[in-house]
Protein backbone atom coordinates (compact mmCIF):
# COMPACT_ATOMS: atom_id res chain seq x y z
CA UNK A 1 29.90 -2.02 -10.83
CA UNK A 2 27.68 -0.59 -13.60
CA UNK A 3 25.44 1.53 -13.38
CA UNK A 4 22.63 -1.19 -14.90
CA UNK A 5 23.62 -3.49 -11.64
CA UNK A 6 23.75 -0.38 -9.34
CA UNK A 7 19.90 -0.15 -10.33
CA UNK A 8 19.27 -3.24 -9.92
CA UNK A 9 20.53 -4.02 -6.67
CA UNK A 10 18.18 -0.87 -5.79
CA UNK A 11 15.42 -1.99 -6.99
CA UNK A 12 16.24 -5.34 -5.26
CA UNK A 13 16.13 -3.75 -1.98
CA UNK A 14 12.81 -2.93 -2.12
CA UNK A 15 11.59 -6.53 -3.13
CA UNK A 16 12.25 -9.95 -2.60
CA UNK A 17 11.73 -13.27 -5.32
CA UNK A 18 9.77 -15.73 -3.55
CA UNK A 19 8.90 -18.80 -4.95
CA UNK A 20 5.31 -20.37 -5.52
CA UNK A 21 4.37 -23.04 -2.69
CA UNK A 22 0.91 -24.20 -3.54
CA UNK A 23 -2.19 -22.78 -5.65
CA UNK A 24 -5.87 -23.31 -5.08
CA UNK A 25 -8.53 -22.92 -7.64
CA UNK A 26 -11.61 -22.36 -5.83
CA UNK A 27 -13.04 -21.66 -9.86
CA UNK A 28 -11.77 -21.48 -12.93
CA UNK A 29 -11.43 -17.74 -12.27
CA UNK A 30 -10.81 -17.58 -7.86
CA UNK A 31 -7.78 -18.57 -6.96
CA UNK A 32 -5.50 -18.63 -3.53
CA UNK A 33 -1.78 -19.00 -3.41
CA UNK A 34 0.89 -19.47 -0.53
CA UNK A 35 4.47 -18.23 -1.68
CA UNK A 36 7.41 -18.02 0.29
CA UNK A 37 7.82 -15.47 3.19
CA UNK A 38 10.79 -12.78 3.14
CA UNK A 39 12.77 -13.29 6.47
CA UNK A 40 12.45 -9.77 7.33
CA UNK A 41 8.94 -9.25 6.20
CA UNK A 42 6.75 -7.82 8.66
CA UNK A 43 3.16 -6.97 8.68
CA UNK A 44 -0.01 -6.55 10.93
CA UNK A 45 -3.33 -8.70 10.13
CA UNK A 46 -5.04 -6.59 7.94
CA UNK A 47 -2.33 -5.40 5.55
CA UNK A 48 -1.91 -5.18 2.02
CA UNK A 49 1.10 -5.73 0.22
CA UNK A 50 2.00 -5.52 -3.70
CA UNK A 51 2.98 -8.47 -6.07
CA UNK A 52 5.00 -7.91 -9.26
CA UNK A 53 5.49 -10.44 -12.09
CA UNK A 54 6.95 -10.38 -15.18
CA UNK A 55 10.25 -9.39 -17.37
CA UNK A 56 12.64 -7.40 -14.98
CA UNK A 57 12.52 -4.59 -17.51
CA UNK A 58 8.77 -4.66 -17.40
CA UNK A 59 7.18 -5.76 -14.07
CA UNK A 60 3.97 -5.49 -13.65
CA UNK A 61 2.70 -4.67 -9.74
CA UNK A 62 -0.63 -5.18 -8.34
CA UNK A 63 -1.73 -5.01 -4.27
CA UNK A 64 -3.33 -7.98 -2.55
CA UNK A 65 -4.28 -8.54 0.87
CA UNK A 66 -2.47 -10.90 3.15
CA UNK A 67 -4.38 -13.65 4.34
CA UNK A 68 -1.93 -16.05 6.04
CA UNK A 69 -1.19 -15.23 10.11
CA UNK A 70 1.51 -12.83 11.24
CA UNK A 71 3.70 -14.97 12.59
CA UNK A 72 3.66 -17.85 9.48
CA UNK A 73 7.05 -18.32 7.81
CA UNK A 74 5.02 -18.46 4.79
CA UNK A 75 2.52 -15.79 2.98
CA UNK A 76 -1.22 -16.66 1.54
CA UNK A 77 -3.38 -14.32 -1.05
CA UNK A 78 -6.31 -14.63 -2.63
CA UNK A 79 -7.18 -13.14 -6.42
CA UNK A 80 -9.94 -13.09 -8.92
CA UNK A 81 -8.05 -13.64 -12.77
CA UNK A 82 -9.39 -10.46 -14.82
CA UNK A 83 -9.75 -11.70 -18.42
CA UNK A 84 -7.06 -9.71 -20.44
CA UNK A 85 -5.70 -8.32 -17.00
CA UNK A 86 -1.81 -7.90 -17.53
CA UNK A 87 -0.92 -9.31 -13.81
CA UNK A 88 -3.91 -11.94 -14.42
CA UNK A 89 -2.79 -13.24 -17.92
CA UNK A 90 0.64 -14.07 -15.70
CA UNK A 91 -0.75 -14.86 -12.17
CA UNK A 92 -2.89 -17.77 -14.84
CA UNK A 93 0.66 -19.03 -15.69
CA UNK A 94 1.99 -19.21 -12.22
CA UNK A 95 2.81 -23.32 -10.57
CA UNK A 96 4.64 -24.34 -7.64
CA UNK A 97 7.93 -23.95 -7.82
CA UNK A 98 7.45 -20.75 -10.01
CA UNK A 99 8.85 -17.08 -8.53
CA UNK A 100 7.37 -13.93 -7.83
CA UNK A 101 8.26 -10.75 -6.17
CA UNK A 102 7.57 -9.41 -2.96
CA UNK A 103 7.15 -5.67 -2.09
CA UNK A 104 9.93 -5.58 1.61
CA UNK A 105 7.05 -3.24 2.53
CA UNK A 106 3.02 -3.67 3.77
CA UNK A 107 0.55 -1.18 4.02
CA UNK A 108 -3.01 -0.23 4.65
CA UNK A 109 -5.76 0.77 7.32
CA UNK A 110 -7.70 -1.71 7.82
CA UNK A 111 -5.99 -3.28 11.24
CA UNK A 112 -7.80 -3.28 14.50
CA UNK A 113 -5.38 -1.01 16.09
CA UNK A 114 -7.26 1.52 13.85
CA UNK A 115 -10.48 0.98 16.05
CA UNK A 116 -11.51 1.80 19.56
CA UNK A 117 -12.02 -0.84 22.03
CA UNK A 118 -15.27 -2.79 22.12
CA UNK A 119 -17.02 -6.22 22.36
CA UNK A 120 -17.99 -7.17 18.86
CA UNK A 121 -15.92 -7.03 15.76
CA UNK A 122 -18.25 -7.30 12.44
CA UNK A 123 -15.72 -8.53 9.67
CA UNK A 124 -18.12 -7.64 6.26
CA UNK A 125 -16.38 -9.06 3.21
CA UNK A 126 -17.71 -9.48 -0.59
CA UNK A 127 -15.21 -11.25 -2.91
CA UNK A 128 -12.12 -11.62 -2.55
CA UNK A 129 -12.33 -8.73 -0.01
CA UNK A 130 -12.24 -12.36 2.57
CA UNK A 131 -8.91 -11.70 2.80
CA UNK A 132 -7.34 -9.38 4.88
CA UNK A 133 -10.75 -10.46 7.03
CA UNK A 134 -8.49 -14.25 7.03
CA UNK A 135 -5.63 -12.65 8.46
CA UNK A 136 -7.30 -11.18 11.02
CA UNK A 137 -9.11 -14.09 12.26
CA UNK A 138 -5.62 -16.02 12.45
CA UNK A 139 -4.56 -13.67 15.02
CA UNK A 140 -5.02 -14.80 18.45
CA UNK A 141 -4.75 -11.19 20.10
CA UNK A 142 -8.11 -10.76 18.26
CA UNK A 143 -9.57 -13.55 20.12
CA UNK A 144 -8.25 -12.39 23.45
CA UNK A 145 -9.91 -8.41 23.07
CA UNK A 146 -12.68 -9.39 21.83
CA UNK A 147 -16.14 -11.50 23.12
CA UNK A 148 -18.36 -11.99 19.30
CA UNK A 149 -16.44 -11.96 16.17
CA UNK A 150 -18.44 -12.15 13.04
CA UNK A 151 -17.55 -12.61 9.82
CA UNK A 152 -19.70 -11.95 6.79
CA UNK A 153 -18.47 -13.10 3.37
CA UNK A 154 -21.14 -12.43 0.38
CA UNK A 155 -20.61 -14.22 -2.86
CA UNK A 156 -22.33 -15.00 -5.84
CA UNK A 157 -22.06 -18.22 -6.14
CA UNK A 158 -21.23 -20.94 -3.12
CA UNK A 159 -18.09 -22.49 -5.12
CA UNK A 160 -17.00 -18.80 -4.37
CA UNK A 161 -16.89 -19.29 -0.65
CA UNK A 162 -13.15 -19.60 -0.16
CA UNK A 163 -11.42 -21.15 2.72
CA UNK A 164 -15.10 -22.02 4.47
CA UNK A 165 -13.52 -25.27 6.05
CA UNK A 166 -10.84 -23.58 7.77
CA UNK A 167 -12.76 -20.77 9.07
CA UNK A 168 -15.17 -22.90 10.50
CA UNK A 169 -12.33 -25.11 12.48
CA UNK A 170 -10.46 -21.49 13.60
CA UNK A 171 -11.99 -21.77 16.90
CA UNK A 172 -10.26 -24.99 17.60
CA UNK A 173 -7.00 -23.40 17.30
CA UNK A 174 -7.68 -20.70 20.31
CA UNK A 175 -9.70 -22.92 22.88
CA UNK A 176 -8.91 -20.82 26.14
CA UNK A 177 -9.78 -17.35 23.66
CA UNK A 178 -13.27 -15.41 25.17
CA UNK A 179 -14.35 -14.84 21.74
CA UNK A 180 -16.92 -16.67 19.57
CA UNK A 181 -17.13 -16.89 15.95
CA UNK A 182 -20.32 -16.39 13.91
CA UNK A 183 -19.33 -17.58 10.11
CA UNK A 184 -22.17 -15.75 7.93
CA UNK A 185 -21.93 -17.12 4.14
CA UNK A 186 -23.97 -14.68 1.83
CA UNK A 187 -24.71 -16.58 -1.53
CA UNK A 188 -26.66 -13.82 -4.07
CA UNK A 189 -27.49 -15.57 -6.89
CA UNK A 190 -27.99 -19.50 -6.47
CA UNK A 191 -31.60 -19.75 -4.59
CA UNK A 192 -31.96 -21.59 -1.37
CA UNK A 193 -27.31 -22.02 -0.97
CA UNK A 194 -27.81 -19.76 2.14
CA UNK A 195 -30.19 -18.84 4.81
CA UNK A 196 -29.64 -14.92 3.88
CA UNK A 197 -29.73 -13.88 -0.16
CA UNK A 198 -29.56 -10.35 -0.60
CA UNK A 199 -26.62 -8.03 -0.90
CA UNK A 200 -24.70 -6.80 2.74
CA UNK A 201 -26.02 -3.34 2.91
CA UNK A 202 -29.46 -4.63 2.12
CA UNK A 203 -29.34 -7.42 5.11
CA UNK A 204 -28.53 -4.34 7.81
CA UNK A 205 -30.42 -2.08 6.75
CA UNK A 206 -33.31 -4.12 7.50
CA UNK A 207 -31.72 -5.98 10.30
CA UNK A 208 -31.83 -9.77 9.20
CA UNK A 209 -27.90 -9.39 9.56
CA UNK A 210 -28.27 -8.71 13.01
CA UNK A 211 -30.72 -11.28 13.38
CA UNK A 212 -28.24 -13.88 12.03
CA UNK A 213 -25.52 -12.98 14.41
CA UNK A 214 -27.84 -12.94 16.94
CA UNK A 215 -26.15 -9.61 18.07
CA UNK A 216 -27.51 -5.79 17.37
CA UNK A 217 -25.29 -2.88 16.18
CA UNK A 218 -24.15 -0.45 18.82
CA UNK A 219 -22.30 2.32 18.93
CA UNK A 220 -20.51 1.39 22.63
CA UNK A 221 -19.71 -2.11 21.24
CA UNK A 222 -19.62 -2.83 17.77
CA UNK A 223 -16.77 -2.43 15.33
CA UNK A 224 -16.87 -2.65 12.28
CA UNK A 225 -14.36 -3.37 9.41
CA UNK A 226 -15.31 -3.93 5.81
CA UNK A 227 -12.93 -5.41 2.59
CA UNK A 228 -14.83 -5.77 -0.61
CA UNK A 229 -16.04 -3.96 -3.87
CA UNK A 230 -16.41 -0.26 -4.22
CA UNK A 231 -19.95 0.04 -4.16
CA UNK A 232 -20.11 -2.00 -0.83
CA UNK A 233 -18.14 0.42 0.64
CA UNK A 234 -19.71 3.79 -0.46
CA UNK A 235 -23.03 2.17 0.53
CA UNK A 236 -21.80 0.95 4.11
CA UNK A 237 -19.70 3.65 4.85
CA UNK A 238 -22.74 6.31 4.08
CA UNK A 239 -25.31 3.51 6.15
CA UNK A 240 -23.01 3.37 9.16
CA UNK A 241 -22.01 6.64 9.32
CA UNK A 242 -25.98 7.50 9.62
CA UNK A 243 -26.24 5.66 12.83
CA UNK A 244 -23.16 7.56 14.29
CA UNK A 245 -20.27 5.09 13.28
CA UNK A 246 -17.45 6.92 12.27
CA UNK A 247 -13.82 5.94 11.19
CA UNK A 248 -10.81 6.79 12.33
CA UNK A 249 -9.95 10.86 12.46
CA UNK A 250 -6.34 12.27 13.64
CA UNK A 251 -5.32 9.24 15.74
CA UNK A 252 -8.53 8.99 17.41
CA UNK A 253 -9.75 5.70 16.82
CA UNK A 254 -13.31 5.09 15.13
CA UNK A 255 -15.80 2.24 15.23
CA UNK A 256 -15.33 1.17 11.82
CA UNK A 257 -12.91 1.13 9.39
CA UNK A 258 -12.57 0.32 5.27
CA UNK A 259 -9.72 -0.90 2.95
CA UNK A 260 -8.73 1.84 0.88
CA UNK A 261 -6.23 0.33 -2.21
CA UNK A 262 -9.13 -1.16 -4.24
């Protein structure tokens, strides 16, 4: 064996091709895509792992969220195409039946082991940041520990609001669960799409998000757990961590926690 295969079956070891199953374009920009699942992939709602495409001699890697349910023999992601991007100009390419690879590995924070126990999990997603929030919501422990689970996705625009159909019918698939879903769409820039408007840091901070999930922010049972741009994070993570929220410090779990690969 050369030392050109040797390196190769290294690298091969920490990846896996998968092929392509389906693609949906939300817009000509927001995509999802199911692929293929590794059999000895393993991750917890919540995670992150990376995607690389391209030449073998000159991959190009990127992290995404995993938005398809633990236990799924198949994985789902979600992307916004960057104009010029080098994973976007190939991600554009990509059609059933095509391959990709597969980090063996997952990663991140943002998991609900990560918080301490409580009543009501606030899921607060802009973008694509829906995600993880997906994954999470497929999982029926969630449904089990918890009694309100509400999920905010803010978008621009309402063609943006991916996967609103099957949120809406998750309930159906955990009918003995204790837990309740409040779906809160969040559409900033077409007039009259939504009931709320205005940005997510805006709508707490003057408490018509509350008032939509017809359930206040406390410290003894509210968690919180937010996926989205970087400015939606700086803001919430200062706002909450005025009112006392705090995230996880040295294995003692907090009430909120943020994704941290963006």
């Amino acid at each position: 064996m050369d030392q050109r295969t040797r390196t190769e079956d290294v690298a091969r070891e920490k990846w896996t091709l998968e092929r392509v199953l389906s693609i949906r374009y939300w817009t000509p920009t927001l995509l999802s895509f199911r692929t293929t699942r590794p059999a000895a992939f393993r991750f917890t709602p919540g995670h992150y792992t990376r995607l690389g495409l391209g030449a073998a001699d000159n991959i190009v890697w990127r992290p995404y969220s995993l938005a398809s349910a633990a236990e799924e023999d198949f994985l789902d992601f979600i992307a916004v195409l960057v104009p010029g991007g080098a994973f976007s100009e190939q991600l554009q390419q990509l059609r059933a039946g095509d391959r990709l690879r597969v980090d063996s590995a997952s990663y991140g924070f943002l998991t609900v082991n990560q918080l301490a126990p409580g009543k009501d999990l606030w899921l607060l997603a802009s973008g694509t940041g829906l995600g993880p929030f997906v994954s999470i919501l497929r999982d029926a422990a969630v449904w089990r520990n918890f009694e309100r689970l509400i999920l905010v996705h803010s978008v621009r625009h309402s063609s943006e609001l991916a996967w609103c159909e099957e949120i809406a019918a998750l309930p159906a698939l955990f009918p003995n669960a204790k837990a309740t879903l409040r779906y809160i769409p969040v559409v900033t820039r077409e007039p009259g799409a939504t009931p709320l408007a205005q940005r997510i840091p805006l709508l707490l901070a003057d408490g018509r998000l509350e008032q939509a999930a017809e359930t206040s922010l406390t410290l003894a049972d509210s968690r919180l757990m937010v996926c989205g741009n970087p400015e939606l994070a700086k803001e919430l993570r200062e706002s909450l961590g005025a009112r006392g929220f705090a995230t996880n410090r040295r294995n003692v779990p907090g009430q909120m926690a943020f994704e941290k690969y963006w």
